[in-house]
N, C-alpha and C. Protein backbone atom coordinates (compact mmCIF):
# COMPACT_ATOMS: atom_id res chain seq x y z
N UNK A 1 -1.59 -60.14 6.47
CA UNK A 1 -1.81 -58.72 6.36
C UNK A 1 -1.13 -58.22 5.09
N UNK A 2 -1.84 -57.66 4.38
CA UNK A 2 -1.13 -56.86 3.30
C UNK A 2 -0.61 -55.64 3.46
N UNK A 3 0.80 -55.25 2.89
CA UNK A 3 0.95 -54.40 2.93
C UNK A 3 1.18 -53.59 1.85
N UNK A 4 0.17 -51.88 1.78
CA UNK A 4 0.66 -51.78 0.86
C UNK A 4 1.66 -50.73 0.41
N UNK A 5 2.23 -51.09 -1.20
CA UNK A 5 3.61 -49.84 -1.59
C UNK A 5 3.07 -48.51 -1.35
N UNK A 6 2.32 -48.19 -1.80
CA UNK A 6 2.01 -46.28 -1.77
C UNK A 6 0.63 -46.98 -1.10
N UNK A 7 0.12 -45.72 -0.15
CA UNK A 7 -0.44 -45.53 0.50
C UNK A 7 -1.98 -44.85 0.03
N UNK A 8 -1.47 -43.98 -1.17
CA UNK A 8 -2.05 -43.22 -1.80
C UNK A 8 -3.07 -43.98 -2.91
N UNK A 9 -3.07 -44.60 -3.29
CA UNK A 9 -3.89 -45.86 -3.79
C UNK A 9 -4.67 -46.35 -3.11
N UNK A 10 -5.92 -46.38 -3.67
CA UNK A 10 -7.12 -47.14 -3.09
C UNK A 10 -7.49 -48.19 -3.75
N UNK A 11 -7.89 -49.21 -2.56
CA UNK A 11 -8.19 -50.65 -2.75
C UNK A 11 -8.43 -50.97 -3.93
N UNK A 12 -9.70 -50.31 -4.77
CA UNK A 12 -9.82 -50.16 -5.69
C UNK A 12 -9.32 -50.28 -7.42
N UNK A 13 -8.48 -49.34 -6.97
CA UNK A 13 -7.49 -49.25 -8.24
C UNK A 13 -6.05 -50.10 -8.73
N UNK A 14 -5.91 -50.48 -9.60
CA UNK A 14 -4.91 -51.37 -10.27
C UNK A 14 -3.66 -50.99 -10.37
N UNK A 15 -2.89 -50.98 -9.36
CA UNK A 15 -1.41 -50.90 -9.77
C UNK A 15 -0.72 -51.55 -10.70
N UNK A 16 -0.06 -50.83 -11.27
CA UNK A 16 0.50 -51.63 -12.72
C UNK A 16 1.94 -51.02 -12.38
N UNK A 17 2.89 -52.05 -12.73
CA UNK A 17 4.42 -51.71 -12.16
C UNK A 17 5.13 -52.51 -13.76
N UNK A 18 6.38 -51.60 -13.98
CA UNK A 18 7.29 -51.95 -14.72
C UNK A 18 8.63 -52.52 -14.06
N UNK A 19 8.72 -53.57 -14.69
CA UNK A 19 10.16 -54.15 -14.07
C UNK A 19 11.04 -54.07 -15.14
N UNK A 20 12.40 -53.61 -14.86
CA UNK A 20 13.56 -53.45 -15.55
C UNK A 20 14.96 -54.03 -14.91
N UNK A 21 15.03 -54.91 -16.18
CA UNK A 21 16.68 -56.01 -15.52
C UNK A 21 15.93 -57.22 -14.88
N UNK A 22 17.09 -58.70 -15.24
CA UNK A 22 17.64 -59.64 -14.21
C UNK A 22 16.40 -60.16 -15.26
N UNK A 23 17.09 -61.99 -15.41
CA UNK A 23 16.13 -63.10 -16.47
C UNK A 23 15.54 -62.92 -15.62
N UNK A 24 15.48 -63.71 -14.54
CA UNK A 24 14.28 -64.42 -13.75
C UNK A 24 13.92 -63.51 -12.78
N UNK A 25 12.92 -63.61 -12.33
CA UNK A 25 12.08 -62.82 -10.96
C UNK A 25 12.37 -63.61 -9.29
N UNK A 26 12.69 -64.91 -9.54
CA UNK A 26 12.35 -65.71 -8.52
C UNK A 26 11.17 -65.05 -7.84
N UNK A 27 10.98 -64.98 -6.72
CA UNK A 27 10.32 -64.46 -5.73
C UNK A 27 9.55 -63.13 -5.72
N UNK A 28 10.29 -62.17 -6.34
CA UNK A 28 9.46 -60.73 -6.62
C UNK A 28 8.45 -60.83 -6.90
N UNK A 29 7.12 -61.53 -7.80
CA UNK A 29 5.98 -61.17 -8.30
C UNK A 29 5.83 -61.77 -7.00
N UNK A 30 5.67 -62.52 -5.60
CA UNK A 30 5.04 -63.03 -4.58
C UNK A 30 5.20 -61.16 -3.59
N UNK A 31 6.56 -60.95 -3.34
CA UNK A 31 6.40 -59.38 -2.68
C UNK A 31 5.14 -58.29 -3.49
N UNK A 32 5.66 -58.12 -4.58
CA UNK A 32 4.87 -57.27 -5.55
C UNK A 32 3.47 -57.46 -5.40
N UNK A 33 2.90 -58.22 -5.31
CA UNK A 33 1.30 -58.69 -4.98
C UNK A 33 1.36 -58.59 -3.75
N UNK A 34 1.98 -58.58 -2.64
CA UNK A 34 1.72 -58.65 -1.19
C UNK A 34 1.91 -57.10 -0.76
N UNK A 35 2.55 -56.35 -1.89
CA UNK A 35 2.58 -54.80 -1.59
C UNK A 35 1.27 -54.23 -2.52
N UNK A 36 0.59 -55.06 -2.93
CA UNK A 36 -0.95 -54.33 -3.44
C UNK A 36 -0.53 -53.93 -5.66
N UNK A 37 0.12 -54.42 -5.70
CA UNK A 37 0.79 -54.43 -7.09
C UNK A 37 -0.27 -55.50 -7.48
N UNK A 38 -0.79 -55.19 -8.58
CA UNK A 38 -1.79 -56.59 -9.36
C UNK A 38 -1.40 -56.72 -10.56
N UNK A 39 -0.35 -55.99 -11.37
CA UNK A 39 -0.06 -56.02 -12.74
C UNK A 39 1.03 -55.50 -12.74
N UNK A 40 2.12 -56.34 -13.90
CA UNK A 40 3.73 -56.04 -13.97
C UNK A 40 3.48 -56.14 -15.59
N UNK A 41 4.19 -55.69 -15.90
CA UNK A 41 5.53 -55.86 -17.41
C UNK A 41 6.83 -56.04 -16.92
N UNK A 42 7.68 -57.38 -17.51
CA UNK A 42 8.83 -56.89 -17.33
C UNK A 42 9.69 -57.17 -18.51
N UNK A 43 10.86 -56.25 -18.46
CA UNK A 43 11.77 -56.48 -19.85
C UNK A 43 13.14 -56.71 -18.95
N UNK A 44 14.26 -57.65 -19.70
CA UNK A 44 15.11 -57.90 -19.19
C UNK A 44 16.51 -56.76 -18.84
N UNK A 45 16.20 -55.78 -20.12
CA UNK A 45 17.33 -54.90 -19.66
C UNK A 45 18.54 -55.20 -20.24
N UNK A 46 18.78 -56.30 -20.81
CA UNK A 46 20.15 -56.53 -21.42
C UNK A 46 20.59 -55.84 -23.14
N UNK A 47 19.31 -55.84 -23.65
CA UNK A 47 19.37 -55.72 -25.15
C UNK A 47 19.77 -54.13 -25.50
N UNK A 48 20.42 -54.16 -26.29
CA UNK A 48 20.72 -52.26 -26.78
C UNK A 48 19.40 -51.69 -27.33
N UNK A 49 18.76 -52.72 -28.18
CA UNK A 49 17.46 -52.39 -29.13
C UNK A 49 16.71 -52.15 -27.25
N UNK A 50 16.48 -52.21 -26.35
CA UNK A 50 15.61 -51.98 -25.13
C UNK A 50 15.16 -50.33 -25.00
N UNK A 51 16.74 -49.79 -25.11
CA UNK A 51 17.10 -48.32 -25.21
C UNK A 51 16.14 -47.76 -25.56
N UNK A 52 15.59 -48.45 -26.88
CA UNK A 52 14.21 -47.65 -27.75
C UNK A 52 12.83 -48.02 -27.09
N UNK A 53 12.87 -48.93 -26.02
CA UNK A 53 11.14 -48.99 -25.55
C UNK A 53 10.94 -47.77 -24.40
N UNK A 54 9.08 -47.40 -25.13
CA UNK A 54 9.25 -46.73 -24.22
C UNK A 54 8.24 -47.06 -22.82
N UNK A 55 8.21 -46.18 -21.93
CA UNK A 55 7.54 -46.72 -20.79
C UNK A 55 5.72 -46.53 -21.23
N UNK A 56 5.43 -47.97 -20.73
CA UNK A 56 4.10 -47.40 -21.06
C UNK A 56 3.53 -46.54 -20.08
N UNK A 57 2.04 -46.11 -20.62
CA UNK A 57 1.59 -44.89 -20.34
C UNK A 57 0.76 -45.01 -19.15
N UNK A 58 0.20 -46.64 -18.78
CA UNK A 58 -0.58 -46.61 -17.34
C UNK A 58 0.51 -47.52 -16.57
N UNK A 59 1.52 -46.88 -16.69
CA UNK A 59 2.35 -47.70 -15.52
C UNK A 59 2.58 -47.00 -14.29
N UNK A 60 2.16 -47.19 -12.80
CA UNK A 60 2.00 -46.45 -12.04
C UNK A 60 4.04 -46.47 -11.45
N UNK A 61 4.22 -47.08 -11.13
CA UNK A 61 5.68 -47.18 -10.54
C UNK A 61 6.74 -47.97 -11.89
N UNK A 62 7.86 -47.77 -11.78
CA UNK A 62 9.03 -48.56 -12.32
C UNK A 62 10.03 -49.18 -11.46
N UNK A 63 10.20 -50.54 -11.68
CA UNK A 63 11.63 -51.00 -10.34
C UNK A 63 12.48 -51.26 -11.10
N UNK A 64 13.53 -51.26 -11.14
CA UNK A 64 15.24 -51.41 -12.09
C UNK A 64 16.10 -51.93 -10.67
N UNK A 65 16.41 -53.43 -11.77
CA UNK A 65 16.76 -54.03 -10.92
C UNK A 65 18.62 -54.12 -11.67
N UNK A 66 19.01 -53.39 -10.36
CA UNK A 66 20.48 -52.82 -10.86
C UNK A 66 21.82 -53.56 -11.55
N UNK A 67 21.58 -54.90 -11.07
CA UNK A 67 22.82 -55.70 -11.02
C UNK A 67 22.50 -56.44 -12.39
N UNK A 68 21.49 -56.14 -12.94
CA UNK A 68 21.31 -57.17 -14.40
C UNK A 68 20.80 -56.09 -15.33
N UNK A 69 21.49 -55.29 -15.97
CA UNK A 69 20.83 -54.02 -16.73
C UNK A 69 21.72 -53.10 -17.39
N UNK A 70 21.41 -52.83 -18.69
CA UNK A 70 22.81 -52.25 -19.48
C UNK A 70 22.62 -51.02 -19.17
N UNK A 71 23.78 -50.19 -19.00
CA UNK A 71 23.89 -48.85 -18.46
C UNK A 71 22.80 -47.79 -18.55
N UNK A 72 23.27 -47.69 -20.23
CA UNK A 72 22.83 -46.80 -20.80
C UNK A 72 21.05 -46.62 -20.92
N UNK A 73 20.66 -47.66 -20.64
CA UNK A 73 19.43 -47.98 -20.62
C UNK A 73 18.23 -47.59 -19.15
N UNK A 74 19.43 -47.79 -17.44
CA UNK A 74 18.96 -47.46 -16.26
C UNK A 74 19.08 -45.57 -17.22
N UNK A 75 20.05 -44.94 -17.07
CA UNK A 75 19.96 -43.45 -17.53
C UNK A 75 18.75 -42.70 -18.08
N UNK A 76 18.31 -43.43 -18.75
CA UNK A 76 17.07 -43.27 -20.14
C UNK A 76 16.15 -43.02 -19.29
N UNK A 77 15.97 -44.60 -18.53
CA UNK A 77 14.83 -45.03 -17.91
C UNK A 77 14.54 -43.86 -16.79
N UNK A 78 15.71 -43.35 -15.56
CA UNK A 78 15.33 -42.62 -14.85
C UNK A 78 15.14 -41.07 -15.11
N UNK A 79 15.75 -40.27 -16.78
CA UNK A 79 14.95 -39.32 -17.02
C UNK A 79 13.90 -39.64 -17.61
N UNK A 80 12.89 -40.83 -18.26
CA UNK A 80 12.03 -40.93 -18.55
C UNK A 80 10.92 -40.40 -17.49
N UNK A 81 10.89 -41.63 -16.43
CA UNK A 81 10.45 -41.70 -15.35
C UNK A 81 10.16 -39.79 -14.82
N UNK A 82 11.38 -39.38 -14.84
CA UNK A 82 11.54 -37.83 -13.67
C UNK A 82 10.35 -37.07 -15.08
N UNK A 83 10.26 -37.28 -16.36
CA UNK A 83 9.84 -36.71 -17.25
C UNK A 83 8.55 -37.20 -16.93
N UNK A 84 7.77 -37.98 -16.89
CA UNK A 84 6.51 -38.71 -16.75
C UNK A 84 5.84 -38.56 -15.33
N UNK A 85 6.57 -37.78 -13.99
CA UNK A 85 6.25 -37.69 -12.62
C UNK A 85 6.34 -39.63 -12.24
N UNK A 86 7.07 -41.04 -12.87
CA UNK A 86 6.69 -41.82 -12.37
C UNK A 86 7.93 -42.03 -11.03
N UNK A 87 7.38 -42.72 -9.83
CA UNK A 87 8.24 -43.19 -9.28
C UNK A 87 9.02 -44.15 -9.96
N UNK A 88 10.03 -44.34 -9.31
CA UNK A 88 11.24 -45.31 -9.87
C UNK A 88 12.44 -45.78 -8.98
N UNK A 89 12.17 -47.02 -8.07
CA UNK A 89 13.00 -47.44 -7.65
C UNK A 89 14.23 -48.56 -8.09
N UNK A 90 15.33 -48.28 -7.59
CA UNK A 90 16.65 -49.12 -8.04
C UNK A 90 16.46 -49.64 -7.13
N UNK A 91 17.04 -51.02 -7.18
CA UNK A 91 17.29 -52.19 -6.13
C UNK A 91 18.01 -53.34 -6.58
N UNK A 92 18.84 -53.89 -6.21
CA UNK A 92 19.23 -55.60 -6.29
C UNK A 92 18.27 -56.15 -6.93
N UNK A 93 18.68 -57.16 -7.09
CA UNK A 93 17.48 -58.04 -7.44
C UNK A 93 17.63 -59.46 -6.41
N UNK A 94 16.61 -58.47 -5.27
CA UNK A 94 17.00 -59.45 -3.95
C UNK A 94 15.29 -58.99 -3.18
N UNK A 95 14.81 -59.86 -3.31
CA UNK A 95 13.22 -59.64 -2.26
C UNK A 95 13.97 -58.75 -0.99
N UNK A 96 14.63 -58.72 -0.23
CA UNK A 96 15.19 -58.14 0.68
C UNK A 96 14.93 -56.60 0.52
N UNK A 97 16.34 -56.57 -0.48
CA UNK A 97 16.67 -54.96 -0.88
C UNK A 97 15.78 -54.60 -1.64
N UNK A 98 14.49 -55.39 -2.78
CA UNK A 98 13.71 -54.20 -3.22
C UNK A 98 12.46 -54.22 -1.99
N UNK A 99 12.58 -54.32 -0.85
CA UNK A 99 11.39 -54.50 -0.09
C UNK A 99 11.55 -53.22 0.72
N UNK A 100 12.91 -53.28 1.57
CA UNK A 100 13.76 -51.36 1.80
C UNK A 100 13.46 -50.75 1.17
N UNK A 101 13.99 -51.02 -0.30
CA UNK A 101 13.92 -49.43 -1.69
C UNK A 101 12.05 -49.64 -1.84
N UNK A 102 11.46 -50.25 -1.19
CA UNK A 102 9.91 -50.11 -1.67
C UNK A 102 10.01 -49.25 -0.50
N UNK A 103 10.28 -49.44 0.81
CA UNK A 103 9.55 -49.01 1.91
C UNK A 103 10.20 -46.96 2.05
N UNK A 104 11.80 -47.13 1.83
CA UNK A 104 12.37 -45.63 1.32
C UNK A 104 11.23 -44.85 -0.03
N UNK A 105 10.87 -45.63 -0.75
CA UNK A 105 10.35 -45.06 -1.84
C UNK A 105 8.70 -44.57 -1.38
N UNK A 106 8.61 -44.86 -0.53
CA UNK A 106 6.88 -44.51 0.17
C UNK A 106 7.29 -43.23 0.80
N UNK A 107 8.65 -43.65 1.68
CA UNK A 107 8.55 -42.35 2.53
C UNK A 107 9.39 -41.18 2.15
N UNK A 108 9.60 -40.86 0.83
CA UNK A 108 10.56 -40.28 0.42
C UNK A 108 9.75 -38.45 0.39
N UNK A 109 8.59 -38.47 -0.61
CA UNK A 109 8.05 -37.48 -0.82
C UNK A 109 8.30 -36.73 -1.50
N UNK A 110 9.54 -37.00 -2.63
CA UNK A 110 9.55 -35.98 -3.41
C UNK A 110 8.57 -36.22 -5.00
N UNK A 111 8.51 -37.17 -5.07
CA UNK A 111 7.54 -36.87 -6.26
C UNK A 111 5.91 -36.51 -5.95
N UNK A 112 5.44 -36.05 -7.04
CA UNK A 112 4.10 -35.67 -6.88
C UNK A 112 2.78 -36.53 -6.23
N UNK A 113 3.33 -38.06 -6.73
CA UNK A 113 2.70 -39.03 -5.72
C UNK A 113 2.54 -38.95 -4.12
N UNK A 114 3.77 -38.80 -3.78
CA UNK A 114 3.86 -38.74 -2.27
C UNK A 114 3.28 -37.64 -1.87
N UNK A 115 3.45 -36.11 -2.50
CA UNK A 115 3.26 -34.86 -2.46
C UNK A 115 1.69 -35.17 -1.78
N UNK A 116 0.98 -35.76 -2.82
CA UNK A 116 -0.30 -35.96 -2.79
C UNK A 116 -1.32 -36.31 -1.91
N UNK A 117 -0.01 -37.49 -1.40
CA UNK A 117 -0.65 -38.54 -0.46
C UNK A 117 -0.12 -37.80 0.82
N UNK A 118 0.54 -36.35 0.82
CA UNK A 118 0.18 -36.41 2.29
C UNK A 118 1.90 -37.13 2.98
N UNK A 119 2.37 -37.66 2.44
CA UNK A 119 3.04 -38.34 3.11
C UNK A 119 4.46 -37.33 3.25
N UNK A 120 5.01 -36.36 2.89
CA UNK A 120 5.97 -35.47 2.84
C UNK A 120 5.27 -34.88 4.51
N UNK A 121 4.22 -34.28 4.23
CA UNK A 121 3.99 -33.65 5.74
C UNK A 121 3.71 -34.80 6.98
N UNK A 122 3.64 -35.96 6.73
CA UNK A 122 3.52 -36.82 7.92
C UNK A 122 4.96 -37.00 8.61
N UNK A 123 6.45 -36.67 7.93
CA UNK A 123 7.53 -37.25 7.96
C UNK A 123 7.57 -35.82 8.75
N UNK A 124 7.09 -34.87 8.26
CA UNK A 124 8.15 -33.70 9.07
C UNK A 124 7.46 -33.34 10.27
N UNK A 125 6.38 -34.14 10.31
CA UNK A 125 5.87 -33.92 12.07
C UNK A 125 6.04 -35.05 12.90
């Protein structure tokens, strides 16, 4: 059974996700595809020159993966994100904990995504 990250997405359409922090992925691109994600970028997060990339423009979500990522760079990233309406979850870099911060990040409702989908008024009834 698949499950998927936002709800609000139809079968259809191509989720494209940015990953930020940690060399390796191990396991994440296997969750990420099993939450309906079909397309990633990822950058490692360590470099100062990073500071200057910016998010691309059809990226539907961002994940920042906390424990491998230079400061100044998560900061950027999450007023980028609040500037762009994108979601943006922090997490470990643990299939575990970004699978929670996926499932909190569905039911949260404050960005315009969730707004959309309906899912802010499903929580308060």
């Amino acid at each position: 059974m698949i499950y998927k990250l936002f709800d609000w997405f139809h079968e259809e359409e191509i989720v494209n996700a940015l990953l930020i922090g940690a060399d390796r992925l191990g396991n994440i691109p296997t969750l990420l595809e099993d939450r309906g994600v079909q397309k990633f970028e990822h950058w490692d997060g360590r470099k100062k020159g990073m500071r200057k990339m910016k998010i691309p423009t059809d990226v539907d979500v961002v994940i920042v993966f906390t424990d491998f990522i230079e400061h100044r760079l998560t900061e950027r990233i999450k007023t980028e994100t609040k500037a762009m309406n994108i979601p943006c979850i922090f997490s470990r870099r643990a299939v575990s904990d970004l699978s929670m911060q996926m499932d909190r990040c569905q039911k949260c409702g404050l960005c315009d995504f969730a707004k959309t989908a309906g899912i802010a008024t499903k929580l308060s009834s």
